[in-house]
N, C-alpha and C. Protein backbone atom coordinates (compact mmCIF):
# COMPACT_ATOMS: atom_id res chain seq x y z
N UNK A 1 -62.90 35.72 9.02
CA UNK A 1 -61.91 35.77 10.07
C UNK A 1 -61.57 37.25 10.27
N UNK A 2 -61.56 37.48 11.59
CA UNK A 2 -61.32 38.76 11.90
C UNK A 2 -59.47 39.45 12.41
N UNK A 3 -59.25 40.46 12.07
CA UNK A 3 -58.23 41.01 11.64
C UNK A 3 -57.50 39.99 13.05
N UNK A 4 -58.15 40.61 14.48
CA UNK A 4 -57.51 39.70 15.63
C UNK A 4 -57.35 38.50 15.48
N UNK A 5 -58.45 37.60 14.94
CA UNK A 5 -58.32 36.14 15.17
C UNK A 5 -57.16 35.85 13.62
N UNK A 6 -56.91 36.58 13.05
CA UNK A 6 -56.19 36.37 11.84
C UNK A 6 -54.34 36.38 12.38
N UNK A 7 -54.18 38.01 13.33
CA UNK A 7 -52.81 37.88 13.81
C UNK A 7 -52.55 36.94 14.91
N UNK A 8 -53.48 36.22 15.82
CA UNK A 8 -53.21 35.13 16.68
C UNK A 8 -52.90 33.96 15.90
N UNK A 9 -53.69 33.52 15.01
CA UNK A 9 -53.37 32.63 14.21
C UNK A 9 -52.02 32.46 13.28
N UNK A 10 -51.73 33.65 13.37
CA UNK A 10 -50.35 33.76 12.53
C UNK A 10 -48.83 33.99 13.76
N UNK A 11 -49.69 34.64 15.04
CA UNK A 11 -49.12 34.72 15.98
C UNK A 11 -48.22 33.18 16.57
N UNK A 12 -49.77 32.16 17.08
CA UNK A 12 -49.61 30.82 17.52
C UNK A 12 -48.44 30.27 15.93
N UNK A 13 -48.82 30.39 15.18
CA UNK A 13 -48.03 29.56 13.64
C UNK A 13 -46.98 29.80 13.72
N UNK A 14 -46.27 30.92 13.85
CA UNK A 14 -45.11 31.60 14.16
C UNK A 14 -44.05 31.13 15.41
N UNK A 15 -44.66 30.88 16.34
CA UNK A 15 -44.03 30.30 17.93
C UNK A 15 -43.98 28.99 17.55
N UNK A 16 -45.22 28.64 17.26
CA UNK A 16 -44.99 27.08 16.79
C UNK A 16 -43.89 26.29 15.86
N UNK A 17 -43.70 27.32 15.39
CA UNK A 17 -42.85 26.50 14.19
C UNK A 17 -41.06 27.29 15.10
N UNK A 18 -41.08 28.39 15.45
CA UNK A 18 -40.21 28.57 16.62
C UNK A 18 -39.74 27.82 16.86
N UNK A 19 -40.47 26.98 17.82
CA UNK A 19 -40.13 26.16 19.10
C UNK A 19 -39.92 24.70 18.28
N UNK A 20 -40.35 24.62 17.54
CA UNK A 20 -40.18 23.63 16.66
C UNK A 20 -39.00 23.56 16.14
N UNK A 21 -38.50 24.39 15.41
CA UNK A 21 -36.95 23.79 14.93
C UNK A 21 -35.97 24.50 15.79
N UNK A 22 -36.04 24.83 17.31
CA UNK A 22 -35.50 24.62 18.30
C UNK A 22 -35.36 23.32 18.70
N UNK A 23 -36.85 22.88 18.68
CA UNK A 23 -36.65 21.21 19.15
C UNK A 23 -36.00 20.88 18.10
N UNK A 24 -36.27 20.62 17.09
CA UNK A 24 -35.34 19.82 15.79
C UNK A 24 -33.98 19.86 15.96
N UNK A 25 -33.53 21.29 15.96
CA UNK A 25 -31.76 21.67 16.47
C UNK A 25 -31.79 20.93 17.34
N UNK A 26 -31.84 20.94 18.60
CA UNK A 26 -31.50 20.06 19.51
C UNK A 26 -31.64 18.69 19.49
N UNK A 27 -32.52 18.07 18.74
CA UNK A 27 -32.55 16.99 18.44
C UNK A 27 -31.14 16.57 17.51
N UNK A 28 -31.10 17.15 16.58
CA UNK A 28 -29.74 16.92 15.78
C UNK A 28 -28.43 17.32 16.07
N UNK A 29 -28.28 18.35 17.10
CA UNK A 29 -27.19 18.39 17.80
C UNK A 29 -26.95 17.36 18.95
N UNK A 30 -28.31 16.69 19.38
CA UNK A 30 -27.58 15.56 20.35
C UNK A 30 -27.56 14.46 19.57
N UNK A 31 -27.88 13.93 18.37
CA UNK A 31 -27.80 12.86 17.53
C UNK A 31 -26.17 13.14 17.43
N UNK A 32 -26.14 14.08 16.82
CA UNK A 32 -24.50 14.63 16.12
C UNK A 32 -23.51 14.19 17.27
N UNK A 33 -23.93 14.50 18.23
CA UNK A 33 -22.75 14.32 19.55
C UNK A 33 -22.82 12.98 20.09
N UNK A 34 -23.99 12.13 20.10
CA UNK A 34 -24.12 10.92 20.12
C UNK A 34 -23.42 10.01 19.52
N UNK A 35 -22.93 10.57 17.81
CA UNK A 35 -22.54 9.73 17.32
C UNK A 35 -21.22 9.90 16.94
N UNK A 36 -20.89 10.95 17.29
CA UNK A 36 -19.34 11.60 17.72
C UNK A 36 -18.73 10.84 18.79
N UNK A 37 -19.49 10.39 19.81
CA UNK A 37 -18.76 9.86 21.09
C UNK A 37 -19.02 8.33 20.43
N UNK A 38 -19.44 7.74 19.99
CA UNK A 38 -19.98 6.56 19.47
C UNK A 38 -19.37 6.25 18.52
N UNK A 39 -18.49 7.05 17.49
CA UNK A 39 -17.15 6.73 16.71
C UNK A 39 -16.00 6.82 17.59
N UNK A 40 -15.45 7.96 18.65
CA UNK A 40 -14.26 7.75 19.15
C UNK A 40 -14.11 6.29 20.27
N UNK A 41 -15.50 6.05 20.67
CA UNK A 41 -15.17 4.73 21.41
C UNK A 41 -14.68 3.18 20.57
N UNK A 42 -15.15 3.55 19.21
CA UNK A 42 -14.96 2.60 18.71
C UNK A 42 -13.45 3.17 17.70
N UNK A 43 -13.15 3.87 17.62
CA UNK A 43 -11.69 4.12 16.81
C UNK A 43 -10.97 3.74 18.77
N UNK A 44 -11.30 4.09 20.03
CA UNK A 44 -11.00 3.57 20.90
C UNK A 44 -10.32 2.08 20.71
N UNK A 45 -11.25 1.41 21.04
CA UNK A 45 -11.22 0.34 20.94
C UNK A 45 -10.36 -0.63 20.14
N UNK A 46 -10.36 0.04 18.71
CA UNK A 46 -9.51 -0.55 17.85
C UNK A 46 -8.27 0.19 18.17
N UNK A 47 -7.89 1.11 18.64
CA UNK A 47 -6.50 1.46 19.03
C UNK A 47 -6.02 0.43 20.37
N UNK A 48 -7.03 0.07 21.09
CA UNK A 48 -6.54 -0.76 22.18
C UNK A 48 -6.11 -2.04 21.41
N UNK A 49 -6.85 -2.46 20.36
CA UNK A 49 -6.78 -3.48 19.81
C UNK A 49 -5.50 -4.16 19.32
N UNK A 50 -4.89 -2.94 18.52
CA UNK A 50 -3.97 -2.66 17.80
C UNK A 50 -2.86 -2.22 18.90
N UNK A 51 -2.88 -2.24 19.90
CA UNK A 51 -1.85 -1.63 21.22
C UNK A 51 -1.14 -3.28 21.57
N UNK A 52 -2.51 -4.04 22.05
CA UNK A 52 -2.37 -5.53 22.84
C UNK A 52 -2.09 -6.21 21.39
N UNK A 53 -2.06 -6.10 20.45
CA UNK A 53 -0.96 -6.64 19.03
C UNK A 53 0.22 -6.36 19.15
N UNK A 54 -0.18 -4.92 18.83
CA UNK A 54 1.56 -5.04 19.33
C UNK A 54 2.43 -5.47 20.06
N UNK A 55 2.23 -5.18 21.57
CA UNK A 55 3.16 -5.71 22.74
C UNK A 55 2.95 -7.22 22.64
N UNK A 56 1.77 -8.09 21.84
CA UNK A 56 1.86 -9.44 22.06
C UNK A 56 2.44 -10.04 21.63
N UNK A 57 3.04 -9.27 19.89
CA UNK A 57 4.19 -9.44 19.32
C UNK A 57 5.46 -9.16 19.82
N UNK A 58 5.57 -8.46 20.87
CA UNK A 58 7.27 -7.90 21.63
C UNK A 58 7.35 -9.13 22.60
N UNK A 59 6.52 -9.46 22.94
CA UNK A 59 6.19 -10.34 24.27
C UNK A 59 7.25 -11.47 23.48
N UNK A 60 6.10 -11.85 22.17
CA UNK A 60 6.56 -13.42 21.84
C UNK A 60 7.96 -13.11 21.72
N UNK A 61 8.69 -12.25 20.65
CA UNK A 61 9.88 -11.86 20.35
C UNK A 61 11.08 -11.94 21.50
N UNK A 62 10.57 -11.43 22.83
CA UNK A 62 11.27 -11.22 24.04
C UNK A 62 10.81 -12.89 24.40
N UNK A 63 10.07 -13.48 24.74
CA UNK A 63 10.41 -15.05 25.33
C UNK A 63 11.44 -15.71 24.19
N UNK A 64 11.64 -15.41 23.48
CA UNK A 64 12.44 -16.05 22.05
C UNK A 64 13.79 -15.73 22.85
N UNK A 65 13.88 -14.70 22.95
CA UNK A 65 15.16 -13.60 23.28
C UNK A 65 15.53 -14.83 24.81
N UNK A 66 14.57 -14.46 25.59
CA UNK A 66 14.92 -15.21 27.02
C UNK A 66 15.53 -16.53 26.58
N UNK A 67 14.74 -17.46 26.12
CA UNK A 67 15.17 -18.93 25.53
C UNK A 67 16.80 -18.80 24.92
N UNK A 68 16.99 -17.97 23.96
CA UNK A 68 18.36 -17.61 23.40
C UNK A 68 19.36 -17.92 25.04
N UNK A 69 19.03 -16.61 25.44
CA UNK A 69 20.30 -16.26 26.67
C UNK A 69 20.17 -17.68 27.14
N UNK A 70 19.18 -17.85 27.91
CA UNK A 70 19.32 -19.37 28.96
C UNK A 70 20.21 -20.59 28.18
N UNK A 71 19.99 -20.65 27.17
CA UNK A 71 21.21 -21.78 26.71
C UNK A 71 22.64 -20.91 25.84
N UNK A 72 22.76 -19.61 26.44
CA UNK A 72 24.13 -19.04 26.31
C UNK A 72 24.49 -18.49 25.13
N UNK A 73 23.26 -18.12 23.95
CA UNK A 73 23.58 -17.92 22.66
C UNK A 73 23.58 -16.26 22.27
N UNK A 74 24.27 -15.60 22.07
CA UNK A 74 24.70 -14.08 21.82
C UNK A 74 24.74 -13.61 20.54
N UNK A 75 24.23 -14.25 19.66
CA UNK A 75 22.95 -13.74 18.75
C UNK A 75 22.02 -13.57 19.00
N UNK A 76 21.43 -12.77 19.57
CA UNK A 76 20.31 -12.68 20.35
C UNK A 76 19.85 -10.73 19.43
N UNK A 77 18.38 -11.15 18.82
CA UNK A 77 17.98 -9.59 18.16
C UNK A 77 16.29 -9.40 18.66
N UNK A 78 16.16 -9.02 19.31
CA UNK A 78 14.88 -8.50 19.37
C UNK A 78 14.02 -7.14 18.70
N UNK A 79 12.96 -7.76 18.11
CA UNK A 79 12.50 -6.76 17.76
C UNK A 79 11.36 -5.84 19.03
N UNK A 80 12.11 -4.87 19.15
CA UNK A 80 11.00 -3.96 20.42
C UNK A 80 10.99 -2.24 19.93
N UNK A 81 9.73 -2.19 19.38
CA UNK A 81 9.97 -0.98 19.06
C UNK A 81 8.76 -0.38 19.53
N UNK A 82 8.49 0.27 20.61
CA UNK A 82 7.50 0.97 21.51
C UNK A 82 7.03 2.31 21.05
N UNK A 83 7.39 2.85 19.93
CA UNK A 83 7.47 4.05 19.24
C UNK A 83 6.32 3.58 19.19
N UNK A 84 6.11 2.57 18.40
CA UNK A 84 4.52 2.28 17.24
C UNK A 84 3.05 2.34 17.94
N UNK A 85 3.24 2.53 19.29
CA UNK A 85 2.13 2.46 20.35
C UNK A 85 1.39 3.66 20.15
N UNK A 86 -0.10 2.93 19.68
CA UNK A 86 -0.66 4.17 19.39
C UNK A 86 -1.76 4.71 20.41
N UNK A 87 -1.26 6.04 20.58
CA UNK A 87 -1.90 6.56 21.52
C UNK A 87 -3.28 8.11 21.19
N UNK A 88 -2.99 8.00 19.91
CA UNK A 88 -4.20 9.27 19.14
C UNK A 88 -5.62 9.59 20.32
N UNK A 89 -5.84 8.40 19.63
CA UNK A 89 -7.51 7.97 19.84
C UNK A 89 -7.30 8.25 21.30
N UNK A 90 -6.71 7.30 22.42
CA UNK A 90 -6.92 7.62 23.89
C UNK A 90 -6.84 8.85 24.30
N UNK A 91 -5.93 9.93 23.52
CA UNK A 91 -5.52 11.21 23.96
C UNK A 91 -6.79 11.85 23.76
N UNK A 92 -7.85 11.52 23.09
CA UNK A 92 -8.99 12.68 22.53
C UNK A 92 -10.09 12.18 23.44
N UNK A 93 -9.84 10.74 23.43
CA UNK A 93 -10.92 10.37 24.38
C UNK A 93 -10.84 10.78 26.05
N UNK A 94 -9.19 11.25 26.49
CA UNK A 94 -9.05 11.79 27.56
C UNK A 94 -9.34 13.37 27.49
N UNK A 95 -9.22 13.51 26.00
CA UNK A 95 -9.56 15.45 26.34
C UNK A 95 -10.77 15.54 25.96
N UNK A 96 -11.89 14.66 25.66
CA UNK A 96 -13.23 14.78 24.95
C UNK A 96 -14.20 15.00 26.68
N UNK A 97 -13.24 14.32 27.49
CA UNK A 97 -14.02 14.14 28.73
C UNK A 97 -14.63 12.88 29.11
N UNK A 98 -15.01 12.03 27.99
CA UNK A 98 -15.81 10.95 28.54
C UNK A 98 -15.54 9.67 28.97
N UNK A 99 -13.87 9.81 29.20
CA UNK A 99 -13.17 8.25 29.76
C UNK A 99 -13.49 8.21 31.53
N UNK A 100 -14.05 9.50 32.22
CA UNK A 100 -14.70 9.32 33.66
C UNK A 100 -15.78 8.54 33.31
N UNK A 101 -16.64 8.25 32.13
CA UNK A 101 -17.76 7.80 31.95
C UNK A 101 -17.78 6.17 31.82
N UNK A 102 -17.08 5.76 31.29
CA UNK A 102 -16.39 4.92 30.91
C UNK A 102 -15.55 3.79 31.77
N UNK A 103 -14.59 4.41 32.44
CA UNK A 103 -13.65 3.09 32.85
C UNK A 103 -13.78 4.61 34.43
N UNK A 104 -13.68 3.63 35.76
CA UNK A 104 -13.17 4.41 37.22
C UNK A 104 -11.59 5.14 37.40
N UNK A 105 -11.73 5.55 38.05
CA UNK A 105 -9.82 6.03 38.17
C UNK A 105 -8.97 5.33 38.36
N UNK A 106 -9.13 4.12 39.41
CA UNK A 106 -8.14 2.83 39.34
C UNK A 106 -7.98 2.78 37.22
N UNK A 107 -9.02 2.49 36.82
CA UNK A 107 -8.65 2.40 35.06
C UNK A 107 -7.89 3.64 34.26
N UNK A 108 -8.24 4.75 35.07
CA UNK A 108 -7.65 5.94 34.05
C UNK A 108 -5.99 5.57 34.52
N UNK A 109 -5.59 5.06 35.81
CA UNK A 109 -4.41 5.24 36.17
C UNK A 109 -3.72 4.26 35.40
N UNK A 110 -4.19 3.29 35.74
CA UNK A 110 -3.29 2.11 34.76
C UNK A 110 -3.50 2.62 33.45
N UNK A 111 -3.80 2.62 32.74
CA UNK A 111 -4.09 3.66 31.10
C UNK A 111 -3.02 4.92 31.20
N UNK A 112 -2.55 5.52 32.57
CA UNK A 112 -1.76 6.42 32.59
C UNK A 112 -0.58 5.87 32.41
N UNK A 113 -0.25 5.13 33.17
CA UNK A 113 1.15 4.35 33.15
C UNK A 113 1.23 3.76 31.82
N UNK A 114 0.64 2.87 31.37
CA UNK A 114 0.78 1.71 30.42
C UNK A 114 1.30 3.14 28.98
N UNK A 115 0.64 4.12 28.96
CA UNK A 115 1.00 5.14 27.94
C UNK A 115 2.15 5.88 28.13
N UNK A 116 2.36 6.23 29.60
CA UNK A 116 3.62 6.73 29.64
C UNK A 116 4.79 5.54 29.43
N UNK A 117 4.82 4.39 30.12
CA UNK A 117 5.58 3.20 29.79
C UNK A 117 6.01 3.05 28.43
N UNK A 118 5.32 2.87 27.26
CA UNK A 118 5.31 2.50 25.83
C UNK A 118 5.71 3.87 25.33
N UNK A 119 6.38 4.84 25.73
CA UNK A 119 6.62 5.60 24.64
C UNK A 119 8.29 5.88 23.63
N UNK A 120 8.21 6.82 23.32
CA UNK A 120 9.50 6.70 22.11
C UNK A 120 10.54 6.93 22.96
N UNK A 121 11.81 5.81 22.80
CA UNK A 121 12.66 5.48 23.32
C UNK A 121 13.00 4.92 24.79
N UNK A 122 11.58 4.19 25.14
CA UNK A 122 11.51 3.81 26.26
C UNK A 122 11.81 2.04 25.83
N UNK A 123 12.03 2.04 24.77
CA UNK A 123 12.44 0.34 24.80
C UNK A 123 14.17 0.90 24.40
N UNK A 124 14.48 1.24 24.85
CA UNK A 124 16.05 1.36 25.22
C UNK A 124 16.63 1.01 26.14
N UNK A 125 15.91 0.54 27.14
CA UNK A 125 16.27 -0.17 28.26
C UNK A 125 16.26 -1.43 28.14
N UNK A 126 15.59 -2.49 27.40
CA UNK A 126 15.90 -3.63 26.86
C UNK A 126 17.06 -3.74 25.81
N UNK A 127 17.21 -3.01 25.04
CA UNK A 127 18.13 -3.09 23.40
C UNK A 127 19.19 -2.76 24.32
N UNK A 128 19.52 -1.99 24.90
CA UNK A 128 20.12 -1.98 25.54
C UNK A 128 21.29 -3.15 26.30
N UNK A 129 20.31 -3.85 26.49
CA UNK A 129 20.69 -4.78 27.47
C UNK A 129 21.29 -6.39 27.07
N UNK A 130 19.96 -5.73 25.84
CA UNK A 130 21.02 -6.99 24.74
C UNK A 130 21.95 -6.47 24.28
N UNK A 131 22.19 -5.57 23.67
CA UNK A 131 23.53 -5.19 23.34
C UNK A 131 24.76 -5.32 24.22
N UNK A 132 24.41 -4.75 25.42
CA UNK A 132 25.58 -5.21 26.28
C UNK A 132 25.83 -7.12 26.37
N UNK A 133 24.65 -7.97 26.02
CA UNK A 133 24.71 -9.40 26.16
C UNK A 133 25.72 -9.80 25.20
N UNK A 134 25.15 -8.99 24.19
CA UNK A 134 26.04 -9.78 22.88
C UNK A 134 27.30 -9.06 23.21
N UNK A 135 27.94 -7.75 23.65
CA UNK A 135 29.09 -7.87 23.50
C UNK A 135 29.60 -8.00 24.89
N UNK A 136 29.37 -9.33 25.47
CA UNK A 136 29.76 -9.82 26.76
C UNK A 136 30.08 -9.07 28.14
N UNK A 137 29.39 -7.62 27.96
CA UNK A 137 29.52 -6.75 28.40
C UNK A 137 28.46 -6.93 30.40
N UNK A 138 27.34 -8.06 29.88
CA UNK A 138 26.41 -8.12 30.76
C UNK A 138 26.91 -9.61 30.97
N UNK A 139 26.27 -9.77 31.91
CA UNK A 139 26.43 -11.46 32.29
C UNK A 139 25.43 -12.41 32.42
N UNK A 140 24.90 -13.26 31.87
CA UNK A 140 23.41 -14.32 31.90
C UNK A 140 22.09 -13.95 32.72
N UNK A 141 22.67 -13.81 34.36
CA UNK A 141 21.79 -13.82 35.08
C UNK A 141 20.93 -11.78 35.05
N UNK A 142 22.16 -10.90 34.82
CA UNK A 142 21.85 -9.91 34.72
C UNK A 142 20.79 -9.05 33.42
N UNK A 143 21.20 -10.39 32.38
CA UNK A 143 20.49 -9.59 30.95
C UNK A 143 18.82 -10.55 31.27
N UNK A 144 18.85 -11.83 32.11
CA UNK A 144 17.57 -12.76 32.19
C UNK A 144 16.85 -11.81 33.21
N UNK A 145 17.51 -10.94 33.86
CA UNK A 145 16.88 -10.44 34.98
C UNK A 145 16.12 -9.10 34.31
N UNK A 146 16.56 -7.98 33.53
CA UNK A 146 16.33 -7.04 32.43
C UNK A 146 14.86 -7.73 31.70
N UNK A 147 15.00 -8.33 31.00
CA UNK A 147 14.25 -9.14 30.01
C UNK A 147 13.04 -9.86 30.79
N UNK A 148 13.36 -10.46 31.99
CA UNK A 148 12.11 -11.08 32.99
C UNK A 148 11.51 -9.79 33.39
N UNK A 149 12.21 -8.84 33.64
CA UNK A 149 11.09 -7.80 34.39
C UNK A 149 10.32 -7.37 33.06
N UNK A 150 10.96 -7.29 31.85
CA UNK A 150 10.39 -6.56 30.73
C UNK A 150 9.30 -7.49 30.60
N UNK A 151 9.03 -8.60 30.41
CA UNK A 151 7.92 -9.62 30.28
C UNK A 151 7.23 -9.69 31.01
N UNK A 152 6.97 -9.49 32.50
CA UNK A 152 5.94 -9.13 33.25
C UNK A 152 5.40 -8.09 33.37
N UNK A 153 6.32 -7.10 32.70
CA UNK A 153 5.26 -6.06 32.42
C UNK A 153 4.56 -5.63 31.15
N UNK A 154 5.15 -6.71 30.31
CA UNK A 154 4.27 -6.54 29.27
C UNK A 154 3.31 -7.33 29.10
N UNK A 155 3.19 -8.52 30.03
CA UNK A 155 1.97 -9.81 30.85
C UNK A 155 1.38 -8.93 31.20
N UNK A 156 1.73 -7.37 32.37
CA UNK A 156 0.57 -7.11 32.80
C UNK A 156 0.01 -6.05 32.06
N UNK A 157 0.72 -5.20 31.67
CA UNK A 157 -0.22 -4.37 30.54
C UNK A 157 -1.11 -4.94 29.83
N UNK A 158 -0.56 -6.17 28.99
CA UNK A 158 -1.87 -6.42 27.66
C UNK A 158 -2.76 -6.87 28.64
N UNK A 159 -2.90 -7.32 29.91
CA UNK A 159 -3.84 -8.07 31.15
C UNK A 159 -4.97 -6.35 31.37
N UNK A 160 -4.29 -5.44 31.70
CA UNK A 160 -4.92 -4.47 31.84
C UNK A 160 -5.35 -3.80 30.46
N UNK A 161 -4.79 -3.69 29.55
CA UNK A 161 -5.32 -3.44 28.23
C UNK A 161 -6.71 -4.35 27.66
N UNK A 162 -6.57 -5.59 28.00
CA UNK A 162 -7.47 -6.44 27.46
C UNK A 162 -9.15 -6.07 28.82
N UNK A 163 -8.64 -5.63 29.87
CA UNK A 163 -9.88 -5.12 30.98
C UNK A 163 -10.22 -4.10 30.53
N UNK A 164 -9.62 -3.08 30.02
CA UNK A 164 -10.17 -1.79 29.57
C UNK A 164 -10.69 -1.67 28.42
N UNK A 165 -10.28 -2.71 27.66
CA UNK A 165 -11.22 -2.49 26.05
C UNK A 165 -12.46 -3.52 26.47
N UNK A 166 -12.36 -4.32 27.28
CA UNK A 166 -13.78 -5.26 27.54
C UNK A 166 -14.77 -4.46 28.05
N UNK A 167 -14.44 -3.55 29.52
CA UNK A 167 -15.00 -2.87 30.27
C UNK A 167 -15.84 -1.18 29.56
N UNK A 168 -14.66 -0.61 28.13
CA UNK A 168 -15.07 0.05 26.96
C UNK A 168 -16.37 -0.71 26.36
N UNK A 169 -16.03 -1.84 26.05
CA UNK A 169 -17.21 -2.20 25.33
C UNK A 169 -18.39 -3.01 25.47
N UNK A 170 -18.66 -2.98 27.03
CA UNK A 170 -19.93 -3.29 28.06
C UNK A 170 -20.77 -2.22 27.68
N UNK A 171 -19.78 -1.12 27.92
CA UNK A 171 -20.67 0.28 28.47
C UNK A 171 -21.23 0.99 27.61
């Protein structure tokens, strides 16, 4: 082998193996990111999971509450505590970028609301309202009226919560 055909050969070996664990890097940097987006959809998911638990538990608690008032009884305690709404996971999945990928903007919006809705000290407007019940402060039709709106919107959240984790986990 001659001195030329010796540095081509070491030349080509050299690029080759180059371009080679270029490809490899890139191969394992899109595995890596693959499976980065492929854990937050699923810590996703179980945060939705754990969201439509919760409110399904406020829900039942609040028809309990309604039943109370309608036959006039002012022991009335609900448990509503909207603090516990967890919102981690959605926040990263909105700053990661890939909830356009995912759910349309009609979905990001309702996901906007339903998070701003549930947050800390936003169930003060119910406790509230019982409190004024029990100390005769409110009147039947006014605390059923409080409490009915609170239940249809917590009908329609877990309704839209339960579309967005289905529609999450088509895709």
């Amino acid at each position: 082998m001659t001195f030329g055909q010796q540095v081509t050969a070491t030349l080509i070996g050299t690029v080759s193996g180059f371009l080679l664990s270029i490809f490899l890097f890139y191969l394992k940097e899109k595995w890596i990111k693959h499976s980065a987006i492929k854990l937050l959809k699923k810590n996703v998911i179980n945060e939705i999971e754990y969201n439509i638990k919760l409110l399904t538990q406020v829900l039942t608690d609040l028809k309990k509450c309604i039943e109370k008032i309608t036959v006039n009884d002012r022991l009335v305690y609900c448990n509503v505590n909207y603090g516990r709404f967890a919102r981690y996971f959605l926040q990263s999945f909105y700053q990661s970028g890939h909830i356009s990928e995912k759910w349309n903007l009609n979905d990001i919006d309702k996901l906007d609301h339903i998070m701003i809705y549930y947050n800390v000290g936003s169930d003060s407007y119910v406790l509230h309202g019982l409190e004024n019940w029990r100390n005769s402060s409110l009147d039947q039709r006014e605390t059923l009226n409080i409490l009915g709106f609170e239940r249809d919107n917590l009908e329609k959240h877990i309704n839209d919560l339960t579309t967005l984790k289905n529609k999450l986990k088509t895709k």
